[in-house]
PDB file of N, CA and C in Angstrom:
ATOM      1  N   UNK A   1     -85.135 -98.805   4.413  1.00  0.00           N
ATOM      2  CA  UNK A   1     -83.896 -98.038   4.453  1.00  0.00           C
ATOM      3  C   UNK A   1     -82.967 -98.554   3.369  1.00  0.00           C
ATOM      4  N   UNK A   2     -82.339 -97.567   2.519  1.00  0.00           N
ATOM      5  CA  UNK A   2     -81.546 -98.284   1.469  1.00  0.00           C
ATOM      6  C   UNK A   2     -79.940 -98.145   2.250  1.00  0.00           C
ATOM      7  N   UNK A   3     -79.247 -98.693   1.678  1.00  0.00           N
ATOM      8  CA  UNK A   3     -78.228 -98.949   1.832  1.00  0.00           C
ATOM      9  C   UNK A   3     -77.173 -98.027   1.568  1.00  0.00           C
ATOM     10  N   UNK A   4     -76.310 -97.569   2.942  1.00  0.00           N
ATOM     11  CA  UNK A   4     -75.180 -96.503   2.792  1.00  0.00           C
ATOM     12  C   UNK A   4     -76.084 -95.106   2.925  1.00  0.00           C
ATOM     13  N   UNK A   5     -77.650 -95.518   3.622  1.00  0.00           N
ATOM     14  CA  UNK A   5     -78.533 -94.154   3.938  1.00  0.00           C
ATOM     15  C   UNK A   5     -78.803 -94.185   5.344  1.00  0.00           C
ATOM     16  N   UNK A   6     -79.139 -93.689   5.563  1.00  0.00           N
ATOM     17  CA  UNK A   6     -80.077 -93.685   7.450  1.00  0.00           C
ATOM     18  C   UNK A   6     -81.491 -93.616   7.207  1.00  0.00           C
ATOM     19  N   UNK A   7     -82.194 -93.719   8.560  1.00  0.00           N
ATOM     20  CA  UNK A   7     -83.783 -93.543   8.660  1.00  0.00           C
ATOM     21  C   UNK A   7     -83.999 -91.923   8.231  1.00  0.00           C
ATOM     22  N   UNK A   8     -83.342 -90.874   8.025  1.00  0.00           N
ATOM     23  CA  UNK A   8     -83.635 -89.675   7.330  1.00  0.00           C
ATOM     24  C   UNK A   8     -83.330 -89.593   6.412  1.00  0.00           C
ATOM     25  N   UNK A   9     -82.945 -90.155   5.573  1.00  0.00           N
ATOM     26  CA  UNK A   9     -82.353 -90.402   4.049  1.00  0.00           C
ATOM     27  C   UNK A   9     -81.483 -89.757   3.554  1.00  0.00           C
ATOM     28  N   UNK A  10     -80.428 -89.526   4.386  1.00  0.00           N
ATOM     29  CA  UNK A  10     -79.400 -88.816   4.286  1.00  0.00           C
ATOM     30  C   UNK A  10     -78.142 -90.354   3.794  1.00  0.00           C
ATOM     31  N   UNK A  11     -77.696 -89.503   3.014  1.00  0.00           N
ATOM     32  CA  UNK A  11     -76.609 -90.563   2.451  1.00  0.00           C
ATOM     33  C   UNK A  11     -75.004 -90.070   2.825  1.00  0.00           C
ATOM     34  N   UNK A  12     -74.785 -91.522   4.075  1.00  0.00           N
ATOM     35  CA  UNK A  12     -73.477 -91.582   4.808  1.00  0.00           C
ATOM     36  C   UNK A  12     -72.168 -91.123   3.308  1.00  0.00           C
ATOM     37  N   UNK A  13     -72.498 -92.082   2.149  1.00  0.00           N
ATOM     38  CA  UNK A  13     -71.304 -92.208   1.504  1.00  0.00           C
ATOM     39  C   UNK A  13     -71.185 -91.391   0.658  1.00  0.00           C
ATOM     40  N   UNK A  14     -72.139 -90.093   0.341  1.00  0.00           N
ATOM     41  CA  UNK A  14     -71.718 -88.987  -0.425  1.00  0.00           C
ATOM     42  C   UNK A  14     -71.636 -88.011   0.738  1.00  0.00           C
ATOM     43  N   UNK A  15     -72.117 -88.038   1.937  1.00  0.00           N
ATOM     44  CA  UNK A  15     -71.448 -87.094   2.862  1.00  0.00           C
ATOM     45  C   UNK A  15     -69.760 -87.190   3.068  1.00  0.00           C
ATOM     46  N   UNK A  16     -69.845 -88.389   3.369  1.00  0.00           N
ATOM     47  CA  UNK A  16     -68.228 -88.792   3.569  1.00  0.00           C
ATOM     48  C   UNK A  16     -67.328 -88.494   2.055  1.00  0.00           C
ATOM     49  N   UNK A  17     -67.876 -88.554   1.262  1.00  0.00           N
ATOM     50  CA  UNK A  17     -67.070 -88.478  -0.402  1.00  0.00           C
ATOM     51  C   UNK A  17     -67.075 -86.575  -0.554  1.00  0.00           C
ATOM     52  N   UNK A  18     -67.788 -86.051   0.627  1.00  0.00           N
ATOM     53  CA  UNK A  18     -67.833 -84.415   0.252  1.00  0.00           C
ATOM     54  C   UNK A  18     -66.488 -84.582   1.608  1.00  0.00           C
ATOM     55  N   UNK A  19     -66.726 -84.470   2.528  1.00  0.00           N
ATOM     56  CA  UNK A  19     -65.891 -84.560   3.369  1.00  0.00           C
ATOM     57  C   UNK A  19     -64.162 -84.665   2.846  1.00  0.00           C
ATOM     58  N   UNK A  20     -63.942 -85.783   2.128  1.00  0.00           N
ATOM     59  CA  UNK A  20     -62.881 -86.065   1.646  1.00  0.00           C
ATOM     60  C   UNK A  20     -62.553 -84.984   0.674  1.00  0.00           C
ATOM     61  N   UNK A  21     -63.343 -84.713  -0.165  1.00  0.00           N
ATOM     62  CA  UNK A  21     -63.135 -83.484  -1.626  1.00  0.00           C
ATOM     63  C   UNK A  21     -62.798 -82.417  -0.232  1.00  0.00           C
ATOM     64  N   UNK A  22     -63.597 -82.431   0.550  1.00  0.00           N
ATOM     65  CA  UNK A  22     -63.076 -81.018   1.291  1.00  0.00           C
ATOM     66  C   UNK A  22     -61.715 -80.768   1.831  1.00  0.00           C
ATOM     67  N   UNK A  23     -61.367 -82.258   2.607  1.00  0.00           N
ATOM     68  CA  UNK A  23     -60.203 -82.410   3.217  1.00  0.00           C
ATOM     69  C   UNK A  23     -58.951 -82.097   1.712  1.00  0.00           C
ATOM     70  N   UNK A  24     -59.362 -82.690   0.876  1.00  0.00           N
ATOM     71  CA  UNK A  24     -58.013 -82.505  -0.547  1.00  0.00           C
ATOM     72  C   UNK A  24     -58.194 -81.414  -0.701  1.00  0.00           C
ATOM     73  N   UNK A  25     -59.159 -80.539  -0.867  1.00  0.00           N
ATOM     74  CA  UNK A  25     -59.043 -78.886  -0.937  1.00  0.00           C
ATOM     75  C   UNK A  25     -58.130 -78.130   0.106  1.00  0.00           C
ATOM     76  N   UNK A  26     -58.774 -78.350   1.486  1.00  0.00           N
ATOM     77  CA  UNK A  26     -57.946 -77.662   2.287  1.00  0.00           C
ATOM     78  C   UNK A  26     -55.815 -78.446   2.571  1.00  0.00           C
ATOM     79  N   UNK A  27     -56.221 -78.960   1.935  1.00  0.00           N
ATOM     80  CA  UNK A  27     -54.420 -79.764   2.021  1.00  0.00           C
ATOM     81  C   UNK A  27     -53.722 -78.923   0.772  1.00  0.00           C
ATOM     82  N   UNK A  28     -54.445 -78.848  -0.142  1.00  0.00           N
ATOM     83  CA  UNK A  28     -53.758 -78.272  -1.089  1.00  0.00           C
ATOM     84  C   UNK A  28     -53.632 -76.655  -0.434  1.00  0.00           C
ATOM     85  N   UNK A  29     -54.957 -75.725  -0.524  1.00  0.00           N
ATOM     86  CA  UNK A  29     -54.600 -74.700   0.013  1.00  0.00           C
ATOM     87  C   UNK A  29     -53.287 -74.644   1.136  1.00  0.00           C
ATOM     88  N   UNK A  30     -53.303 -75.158   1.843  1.00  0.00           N
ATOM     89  CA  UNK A  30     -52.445 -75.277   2.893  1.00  0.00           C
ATOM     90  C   UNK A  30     -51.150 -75.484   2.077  1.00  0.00           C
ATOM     91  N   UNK A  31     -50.888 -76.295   1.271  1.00  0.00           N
ATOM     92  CA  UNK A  31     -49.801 -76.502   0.590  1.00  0.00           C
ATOM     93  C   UNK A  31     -49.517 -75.207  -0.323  1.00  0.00           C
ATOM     94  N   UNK A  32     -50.774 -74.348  -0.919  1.00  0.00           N
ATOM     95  CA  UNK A  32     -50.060 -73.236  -1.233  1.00  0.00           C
ATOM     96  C   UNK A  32     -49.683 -71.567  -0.926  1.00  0.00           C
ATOM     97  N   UNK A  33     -50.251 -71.887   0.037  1.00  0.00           N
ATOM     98  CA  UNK A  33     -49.908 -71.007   1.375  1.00  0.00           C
ATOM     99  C   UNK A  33     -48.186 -71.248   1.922  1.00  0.00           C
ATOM    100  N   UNK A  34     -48.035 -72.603   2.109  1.00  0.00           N
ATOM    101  CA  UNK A  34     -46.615 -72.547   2.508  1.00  0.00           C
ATOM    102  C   UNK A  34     -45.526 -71.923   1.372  1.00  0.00           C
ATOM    103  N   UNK A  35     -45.877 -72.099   0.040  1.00  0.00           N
ATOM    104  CA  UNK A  35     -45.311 -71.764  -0.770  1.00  0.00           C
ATOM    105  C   UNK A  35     -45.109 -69.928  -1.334  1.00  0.00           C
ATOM    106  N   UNK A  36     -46.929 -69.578  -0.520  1.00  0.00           N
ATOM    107  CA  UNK A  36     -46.840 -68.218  -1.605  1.00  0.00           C
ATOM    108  C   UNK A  36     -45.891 -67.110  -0.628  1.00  0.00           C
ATOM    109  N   UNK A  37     -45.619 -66.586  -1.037  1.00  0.00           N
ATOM    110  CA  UNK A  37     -44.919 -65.158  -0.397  1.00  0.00           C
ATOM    111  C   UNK A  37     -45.751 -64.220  -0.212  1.00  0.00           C
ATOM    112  N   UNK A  38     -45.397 -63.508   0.666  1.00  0.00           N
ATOM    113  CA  UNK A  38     -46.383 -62.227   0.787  1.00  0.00           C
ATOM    114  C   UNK A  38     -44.956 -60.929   0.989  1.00  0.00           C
ATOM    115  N   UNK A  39     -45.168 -59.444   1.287  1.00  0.00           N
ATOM    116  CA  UNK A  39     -44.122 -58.732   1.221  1.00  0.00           C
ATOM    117  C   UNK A  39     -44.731 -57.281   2.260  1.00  0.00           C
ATOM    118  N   UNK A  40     -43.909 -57.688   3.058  1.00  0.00           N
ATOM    119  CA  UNK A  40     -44.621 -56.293   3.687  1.00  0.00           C
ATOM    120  C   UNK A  40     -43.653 -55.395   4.272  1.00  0.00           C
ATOM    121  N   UNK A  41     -43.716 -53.829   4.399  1.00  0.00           N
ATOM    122  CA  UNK A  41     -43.031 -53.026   4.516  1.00  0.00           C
ATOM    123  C   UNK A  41     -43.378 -51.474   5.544  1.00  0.00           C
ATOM    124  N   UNK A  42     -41.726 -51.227   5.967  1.00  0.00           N
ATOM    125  CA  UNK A  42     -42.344 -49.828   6.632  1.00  0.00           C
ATOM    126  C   UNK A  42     -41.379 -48.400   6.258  1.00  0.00           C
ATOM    127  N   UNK A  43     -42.163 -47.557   6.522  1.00  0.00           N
ATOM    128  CA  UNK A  43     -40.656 -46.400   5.828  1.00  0.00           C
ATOM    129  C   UNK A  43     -40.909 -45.720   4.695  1.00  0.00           C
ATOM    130  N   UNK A  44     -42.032 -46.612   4.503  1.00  0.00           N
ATOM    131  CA  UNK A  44     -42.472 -46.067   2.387  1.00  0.00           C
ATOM    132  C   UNK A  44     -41.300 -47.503   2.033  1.00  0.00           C
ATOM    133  N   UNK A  45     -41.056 -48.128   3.020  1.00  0.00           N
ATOM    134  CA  UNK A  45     -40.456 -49.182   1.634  1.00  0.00           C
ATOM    135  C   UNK A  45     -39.120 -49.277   1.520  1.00  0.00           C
ATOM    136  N   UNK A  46     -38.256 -48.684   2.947  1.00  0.00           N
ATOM    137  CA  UNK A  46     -37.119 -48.535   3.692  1.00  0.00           C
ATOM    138  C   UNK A  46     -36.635 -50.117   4.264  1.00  0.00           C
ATOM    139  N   UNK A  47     -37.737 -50.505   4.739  1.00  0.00           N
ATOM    140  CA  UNK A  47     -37.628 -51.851   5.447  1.00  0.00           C
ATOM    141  C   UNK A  47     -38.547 -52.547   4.762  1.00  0.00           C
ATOM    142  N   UNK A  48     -38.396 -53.971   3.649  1.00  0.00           N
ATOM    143  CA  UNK A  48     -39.043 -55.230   3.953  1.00  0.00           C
ATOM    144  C   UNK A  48     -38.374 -56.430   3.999  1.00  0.00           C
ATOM    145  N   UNK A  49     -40.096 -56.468   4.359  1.00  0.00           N
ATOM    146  CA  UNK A  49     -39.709 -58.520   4.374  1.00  0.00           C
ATOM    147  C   UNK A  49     -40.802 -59.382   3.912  1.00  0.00           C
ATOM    148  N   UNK A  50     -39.999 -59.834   3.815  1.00  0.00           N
ATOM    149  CA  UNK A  50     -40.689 -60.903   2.855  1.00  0.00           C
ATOM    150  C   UNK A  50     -40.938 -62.437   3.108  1.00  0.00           C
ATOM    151  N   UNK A  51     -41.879 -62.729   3.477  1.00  0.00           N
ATOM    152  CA  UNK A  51     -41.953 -64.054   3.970  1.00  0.00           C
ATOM    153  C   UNK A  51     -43.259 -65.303   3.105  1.00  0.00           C
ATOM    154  N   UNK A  52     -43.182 -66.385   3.902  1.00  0.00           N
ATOM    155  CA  UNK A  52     -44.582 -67.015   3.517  1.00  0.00           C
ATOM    156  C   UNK A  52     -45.270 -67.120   4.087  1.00  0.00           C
ATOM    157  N   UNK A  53     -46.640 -67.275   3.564  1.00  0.00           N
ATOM    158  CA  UNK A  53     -47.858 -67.113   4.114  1.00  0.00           C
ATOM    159  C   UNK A  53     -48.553 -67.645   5.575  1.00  0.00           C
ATOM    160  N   UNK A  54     -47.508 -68.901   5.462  1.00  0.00           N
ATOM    161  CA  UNK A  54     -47.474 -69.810   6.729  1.00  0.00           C
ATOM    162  C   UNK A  54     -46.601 -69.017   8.183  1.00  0.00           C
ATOM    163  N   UNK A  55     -45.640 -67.829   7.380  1.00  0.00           N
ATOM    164  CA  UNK A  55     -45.195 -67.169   8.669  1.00  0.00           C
ATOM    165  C   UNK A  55     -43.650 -67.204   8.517  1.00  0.00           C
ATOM    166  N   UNK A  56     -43.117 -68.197   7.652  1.00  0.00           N
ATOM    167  CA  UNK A  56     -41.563 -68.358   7.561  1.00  0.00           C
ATOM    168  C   UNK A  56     -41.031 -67.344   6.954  1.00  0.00           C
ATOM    169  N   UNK A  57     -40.353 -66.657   7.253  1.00  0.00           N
ATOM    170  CA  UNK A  57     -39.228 -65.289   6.792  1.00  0.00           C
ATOM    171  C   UNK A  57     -38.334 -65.909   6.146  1.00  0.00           C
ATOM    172  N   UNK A  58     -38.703 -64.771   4.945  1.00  0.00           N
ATOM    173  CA  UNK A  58     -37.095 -65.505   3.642  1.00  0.00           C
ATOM    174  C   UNK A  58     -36.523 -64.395   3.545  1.00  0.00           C
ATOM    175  N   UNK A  59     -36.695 -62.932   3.395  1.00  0.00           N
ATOM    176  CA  UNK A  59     -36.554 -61.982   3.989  1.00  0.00           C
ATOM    177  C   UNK A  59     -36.345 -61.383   4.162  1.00  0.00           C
ATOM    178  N   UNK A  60     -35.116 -60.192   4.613  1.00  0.00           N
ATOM    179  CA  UNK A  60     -35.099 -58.707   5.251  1.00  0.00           C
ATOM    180  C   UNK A  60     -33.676 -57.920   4.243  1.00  0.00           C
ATOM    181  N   UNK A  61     -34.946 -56.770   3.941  1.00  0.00           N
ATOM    182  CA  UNK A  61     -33.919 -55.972   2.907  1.00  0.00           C
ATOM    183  C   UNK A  61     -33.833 -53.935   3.850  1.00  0.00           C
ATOM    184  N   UNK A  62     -32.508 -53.895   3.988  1.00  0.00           N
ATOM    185  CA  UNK A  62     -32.760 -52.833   4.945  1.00  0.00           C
ATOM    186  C   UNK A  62     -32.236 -51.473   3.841  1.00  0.00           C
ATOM    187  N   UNK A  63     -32.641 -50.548   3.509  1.00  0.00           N
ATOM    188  CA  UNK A  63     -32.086 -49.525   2.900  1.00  0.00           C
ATOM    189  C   UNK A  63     -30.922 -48.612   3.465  1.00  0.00           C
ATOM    190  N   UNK A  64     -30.091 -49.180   2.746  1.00  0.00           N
ATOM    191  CA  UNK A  64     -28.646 -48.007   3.353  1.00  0.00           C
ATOM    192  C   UNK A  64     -28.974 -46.910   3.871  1.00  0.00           C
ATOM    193  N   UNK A  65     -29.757 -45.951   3.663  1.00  0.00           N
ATOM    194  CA  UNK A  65     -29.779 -44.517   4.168  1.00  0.00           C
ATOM    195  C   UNK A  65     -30.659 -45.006   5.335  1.00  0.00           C
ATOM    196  N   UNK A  66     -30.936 -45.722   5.941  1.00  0.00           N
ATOM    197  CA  UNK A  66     -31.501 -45.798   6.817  1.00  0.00           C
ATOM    198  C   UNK A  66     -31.169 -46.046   8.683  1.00  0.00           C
ATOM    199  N   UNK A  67     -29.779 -46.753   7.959  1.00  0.00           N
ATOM    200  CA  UNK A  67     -28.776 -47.311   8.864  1.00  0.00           C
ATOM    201  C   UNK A  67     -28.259 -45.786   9.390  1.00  0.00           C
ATOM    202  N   UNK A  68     -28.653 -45.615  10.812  1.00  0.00           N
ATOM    203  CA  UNK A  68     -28.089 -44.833  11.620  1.00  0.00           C
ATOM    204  C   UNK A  68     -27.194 -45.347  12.799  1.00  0.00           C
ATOM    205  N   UNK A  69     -26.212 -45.469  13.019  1.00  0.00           N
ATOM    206  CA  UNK A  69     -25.678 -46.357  14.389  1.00  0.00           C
ATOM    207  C   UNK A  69     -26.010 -45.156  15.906  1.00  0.00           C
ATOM    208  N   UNK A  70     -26.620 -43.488  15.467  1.00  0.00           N
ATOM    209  CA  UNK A  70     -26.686 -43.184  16.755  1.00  0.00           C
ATOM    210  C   UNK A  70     -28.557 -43.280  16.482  1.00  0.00           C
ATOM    211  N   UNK A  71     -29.099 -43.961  15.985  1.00  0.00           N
ATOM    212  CA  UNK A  71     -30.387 -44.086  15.985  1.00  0.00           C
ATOM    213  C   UNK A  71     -30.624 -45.948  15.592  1.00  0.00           C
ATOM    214  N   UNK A  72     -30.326 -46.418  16.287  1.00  0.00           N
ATOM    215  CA  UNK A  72     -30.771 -48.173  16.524  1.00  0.00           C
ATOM    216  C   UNK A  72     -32.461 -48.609  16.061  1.00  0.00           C
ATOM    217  N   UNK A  73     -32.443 -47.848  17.672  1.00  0.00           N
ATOM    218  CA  UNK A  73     -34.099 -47.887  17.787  1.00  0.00           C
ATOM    219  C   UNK A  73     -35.070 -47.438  16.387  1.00  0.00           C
ATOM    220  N   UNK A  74     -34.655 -46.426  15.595  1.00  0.00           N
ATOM    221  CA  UNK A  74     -35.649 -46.133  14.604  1.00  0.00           C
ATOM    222  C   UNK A  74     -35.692 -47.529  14.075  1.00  0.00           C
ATOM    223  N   UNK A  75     -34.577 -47.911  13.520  1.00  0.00           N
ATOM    224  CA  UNK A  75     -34.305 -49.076  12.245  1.00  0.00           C
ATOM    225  C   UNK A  75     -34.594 -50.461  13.042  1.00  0.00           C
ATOM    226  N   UNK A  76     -35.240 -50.616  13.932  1.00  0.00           N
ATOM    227  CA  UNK A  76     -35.832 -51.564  14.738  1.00  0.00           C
ATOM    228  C   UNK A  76     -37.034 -51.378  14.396  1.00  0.00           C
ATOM    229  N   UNK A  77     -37.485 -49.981  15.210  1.00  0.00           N
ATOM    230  CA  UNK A  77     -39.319 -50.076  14.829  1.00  0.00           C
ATOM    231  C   UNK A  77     -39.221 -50.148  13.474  1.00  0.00           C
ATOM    232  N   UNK A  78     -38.571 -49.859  12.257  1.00  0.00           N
ATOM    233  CA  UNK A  78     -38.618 -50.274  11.014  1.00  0.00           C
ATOM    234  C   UNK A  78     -38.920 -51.677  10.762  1.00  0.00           C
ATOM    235  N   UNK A  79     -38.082 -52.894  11.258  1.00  0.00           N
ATOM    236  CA  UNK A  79     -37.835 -54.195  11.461  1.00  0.00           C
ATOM    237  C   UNK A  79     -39.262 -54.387  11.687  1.00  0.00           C
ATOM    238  N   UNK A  80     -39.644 -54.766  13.025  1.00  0.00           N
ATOM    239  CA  UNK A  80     -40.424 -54.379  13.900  1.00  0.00           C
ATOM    240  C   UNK A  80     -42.195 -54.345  12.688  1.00  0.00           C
ATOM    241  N   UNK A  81     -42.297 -52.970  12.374  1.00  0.00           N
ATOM    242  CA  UNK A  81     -43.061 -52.998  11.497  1.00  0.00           C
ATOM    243  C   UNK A  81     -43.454 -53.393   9.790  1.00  0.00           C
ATOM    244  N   UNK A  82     -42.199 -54.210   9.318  1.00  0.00           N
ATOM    245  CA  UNK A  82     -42.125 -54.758   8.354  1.00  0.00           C
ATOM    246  C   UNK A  82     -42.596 -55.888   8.664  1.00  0.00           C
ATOM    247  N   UNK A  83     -41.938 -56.401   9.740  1.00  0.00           N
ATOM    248  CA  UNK A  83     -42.756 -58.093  10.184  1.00  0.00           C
ATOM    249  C   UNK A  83     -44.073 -57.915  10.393  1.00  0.00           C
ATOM    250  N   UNK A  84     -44.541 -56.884  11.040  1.00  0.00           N
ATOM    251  CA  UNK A  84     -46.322 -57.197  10.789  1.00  0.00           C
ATOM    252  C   UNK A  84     -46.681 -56.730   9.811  1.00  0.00           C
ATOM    253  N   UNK A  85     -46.402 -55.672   8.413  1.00  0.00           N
ATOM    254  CA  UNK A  85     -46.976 -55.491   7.542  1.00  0.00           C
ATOM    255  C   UNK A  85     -47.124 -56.952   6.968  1.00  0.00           C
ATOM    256  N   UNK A  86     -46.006 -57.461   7.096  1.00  0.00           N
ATOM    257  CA  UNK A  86     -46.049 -58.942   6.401  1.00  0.00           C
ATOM    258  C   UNK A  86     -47.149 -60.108   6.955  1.00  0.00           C
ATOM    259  N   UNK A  87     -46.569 -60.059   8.164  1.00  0.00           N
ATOM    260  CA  UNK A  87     -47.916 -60.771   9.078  1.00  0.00           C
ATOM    261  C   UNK A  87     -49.338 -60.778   8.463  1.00  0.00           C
ATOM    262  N   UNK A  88     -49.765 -59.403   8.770  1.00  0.00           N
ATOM    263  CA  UNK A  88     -50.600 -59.234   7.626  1.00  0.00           C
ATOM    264  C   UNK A  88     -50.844 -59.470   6.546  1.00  0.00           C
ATOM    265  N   UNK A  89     -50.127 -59.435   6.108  1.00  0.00           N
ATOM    266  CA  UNK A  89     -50.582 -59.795   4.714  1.00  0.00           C
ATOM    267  C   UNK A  89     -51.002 -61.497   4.372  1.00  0.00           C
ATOM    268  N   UNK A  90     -49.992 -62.252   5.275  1.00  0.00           N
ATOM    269  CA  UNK A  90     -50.327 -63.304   5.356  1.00  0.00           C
ATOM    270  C   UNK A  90     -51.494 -63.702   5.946  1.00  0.00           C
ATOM    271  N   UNK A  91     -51.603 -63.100   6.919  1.00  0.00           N
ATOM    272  CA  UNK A  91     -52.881 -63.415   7.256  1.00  0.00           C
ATOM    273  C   UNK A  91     -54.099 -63.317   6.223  1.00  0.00           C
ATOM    274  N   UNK A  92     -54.213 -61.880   5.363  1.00  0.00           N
ATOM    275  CA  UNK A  92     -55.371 -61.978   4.657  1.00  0.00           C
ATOM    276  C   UNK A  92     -55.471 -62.906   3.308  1.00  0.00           C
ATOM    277  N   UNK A  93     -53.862 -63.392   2.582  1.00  0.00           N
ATOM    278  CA  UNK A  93     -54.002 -64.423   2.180  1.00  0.00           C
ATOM    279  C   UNK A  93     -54.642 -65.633   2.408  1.00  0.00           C
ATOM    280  N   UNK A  94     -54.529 -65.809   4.277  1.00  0.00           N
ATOM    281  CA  UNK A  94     -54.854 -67.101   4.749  1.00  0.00           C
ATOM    282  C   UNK A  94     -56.216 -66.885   4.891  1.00  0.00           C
ATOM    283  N   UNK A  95     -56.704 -66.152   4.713  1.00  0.00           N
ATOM    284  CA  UNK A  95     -58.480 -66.169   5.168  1.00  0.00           C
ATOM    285  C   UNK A  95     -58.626 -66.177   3.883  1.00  0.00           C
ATOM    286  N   UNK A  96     -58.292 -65.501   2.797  1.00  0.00           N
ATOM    287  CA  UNK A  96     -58.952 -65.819   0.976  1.00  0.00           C
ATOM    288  C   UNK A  96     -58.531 -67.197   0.796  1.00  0.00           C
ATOM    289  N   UNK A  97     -57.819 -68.241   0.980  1.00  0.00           N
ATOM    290  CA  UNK A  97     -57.251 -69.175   0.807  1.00  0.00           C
ATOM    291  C   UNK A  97     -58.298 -70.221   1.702  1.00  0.00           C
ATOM    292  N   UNK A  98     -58.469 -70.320   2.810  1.00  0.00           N
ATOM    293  CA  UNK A  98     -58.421 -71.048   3.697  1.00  0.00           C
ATOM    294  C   UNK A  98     -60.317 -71.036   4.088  1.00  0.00           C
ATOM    295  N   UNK A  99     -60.746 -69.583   4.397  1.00  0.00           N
ATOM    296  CA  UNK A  99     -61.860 -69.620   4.829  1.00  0.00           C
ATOM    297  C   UNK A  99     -62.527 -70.064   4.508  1.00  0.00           C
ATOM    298  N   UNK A 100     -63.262 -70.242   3.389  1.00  0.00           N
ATOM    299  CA  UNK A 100     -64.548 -70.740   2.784  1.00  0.00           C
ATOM    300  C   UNK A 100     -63.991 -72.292   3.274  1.00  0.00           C
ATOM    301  N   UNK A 101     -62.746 -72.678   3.243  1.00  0.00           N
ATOM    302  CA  UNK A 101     -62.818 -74.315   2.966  1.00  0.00           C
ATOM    303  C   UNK A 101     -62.716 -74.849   4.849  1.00  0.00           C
ATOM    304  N   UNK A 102     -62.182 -73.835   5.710  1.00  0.00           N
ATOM    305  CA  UNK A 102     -62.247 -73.831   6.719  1.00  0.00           C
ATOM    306  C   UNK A 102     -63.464 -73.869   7.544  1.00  0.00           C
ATOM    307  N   UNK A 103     -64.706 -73.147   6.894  1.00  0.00           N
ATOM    308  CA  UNK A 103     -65.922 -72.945   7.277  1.00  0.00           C
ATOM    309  C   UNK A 103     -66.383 -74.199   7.344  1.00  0.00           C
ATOM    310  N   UNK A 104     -66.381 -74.298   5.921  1.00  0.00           N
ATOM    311  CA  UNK A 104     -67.032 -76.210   5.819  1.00  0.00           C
ATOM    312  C   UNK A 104     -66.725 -77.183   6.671  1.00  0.00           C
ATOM    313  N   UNK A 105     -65.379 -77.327   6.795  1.00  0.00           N
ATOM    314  CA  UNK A 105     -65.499 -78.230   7.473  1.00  0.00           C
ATOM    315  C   UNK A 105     -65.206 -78.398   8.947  1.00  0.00           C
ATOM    316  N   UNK A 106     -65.354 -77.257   9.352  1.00  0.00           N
ATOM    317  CA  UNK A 106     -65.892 -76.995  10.746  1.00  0.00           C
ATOM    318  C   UNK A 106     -67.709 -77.321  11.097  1.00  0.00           C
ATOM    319  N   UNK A 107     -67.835 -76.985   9.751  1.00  0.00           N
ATOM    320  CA  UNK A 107     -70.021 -77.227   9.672  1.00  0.00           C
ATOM    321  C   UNK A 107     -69.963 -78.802   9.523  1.00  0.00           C
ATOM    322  N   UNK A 108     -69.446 -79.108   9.052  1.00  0.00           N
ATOM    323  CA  UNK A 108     -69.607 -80.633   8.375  1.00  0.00           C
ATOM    324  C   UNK A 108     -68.765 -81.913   8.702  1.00  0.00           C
ATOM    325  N   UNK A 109     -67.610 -81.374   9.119  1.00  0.00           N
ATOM    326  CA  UNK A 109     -66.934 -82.352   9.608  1.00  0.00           C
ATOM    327  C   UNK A 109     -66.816 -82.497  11.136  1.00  0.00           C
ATOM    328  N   UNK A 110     -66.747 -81.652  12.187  1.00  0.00           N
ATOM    329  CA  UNK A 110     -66.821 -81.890  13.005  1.00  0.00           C
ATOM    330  C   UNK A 110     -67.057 -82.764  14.153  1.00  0.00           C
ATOM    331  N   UNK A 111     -67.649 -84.322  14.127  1.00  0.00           N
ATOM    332  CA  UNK A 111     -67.685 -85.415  14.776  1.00  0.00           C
ATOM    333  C   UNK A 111     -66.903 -86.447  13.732  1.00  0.00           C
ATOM    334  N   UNK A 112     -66.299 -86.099  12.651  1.00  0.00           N
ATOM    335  CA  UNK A 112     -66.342 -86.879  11.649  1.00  0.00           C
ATOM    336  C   UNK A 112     -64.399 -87.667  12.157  1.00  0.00           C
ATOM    337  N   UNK A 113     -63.691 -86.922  12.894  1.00  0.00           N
ATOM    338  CA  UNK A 113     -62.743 -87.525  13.403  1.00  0.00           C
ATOM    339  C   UNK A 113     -61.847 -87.204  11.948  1.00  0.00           C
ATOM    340  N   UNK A 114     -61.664 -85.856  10.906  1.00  0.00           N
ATOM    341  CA  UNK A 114     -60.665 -86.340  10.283  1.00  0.00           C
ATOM    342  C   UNK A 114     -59.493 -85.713  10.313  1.00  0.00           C
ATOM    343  N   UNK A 115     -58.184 -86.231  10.462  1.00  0.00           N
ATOM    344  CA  UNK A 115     -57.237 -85.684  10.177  1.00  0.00           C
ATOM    345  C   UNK A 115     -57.020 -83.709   9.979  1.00  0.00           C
ATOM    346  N   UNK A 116     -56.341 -83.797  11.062  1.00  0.00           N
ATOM    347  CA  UNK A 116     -55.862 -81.917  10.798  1.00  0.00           C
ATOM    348  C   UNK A 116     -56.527 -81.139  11.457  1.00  0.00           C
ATOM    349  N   UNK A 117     -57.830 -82.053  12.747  1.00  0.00           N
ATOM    350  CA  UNK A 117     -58.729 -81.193  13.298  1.00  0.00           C
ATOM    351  C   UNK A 117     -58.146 -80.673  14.600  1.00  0.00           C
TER     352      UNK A 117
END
């Protein structure tokens, strides 16, 4: 048995050295996810918002002609559906961002005890 291998010849210290490259991948993604914006809208574009990818609202632009005071409720479900266009969107950021590196190390790291599980 050589050293830093097992009886299957699998090598502990380039598993663990992929592990780590994986973990700095997904930290960064994660780091630019908090940063990116996404923009989502309802109305044709009456109501958005605008938030980050992580979910934080920076945010809400309402179109004057829209503002009815004997109609509330419309310019709500407006609200309403701007936050999940956005939602959305974040979300499919977070799966192009996240998945592939998420996959891995759910396959690979999993007993491995690291950080963020």
């Amino acid at each position: 048995m050589q050293p830093g291998g097992n009886h299957e010849g699998m090598d502990m210290g380039a598993l663990l050295q992929q592990a780590q490259a994986m973990q700095e991948q997904l930290m960064s993604a994660q780091a630019e996810l908090a940063e990116a914006e996404v923009t989502g809208q309802a109305g044709n574009g009456l109501v958005t918002v605008t938030q980050t990818a992580t979910g934080e609202i920076r945010s809400v632009k309402i179109d004057p002609k829209v503002v009815d005071p004997d109609d509330v409720e419309t310019l709500q479900d407006l609200v309403v559906g701007a936050i999940a266009d956005a939602a959305h969107a974040a979300a499919e950021l977070q799966a192009e961002k996240m998945g592939p590196l998420a996959g891995g190390l759910g396959d690979m790291g999993g007993g491995l005890g690291l950080p963020g599980q």
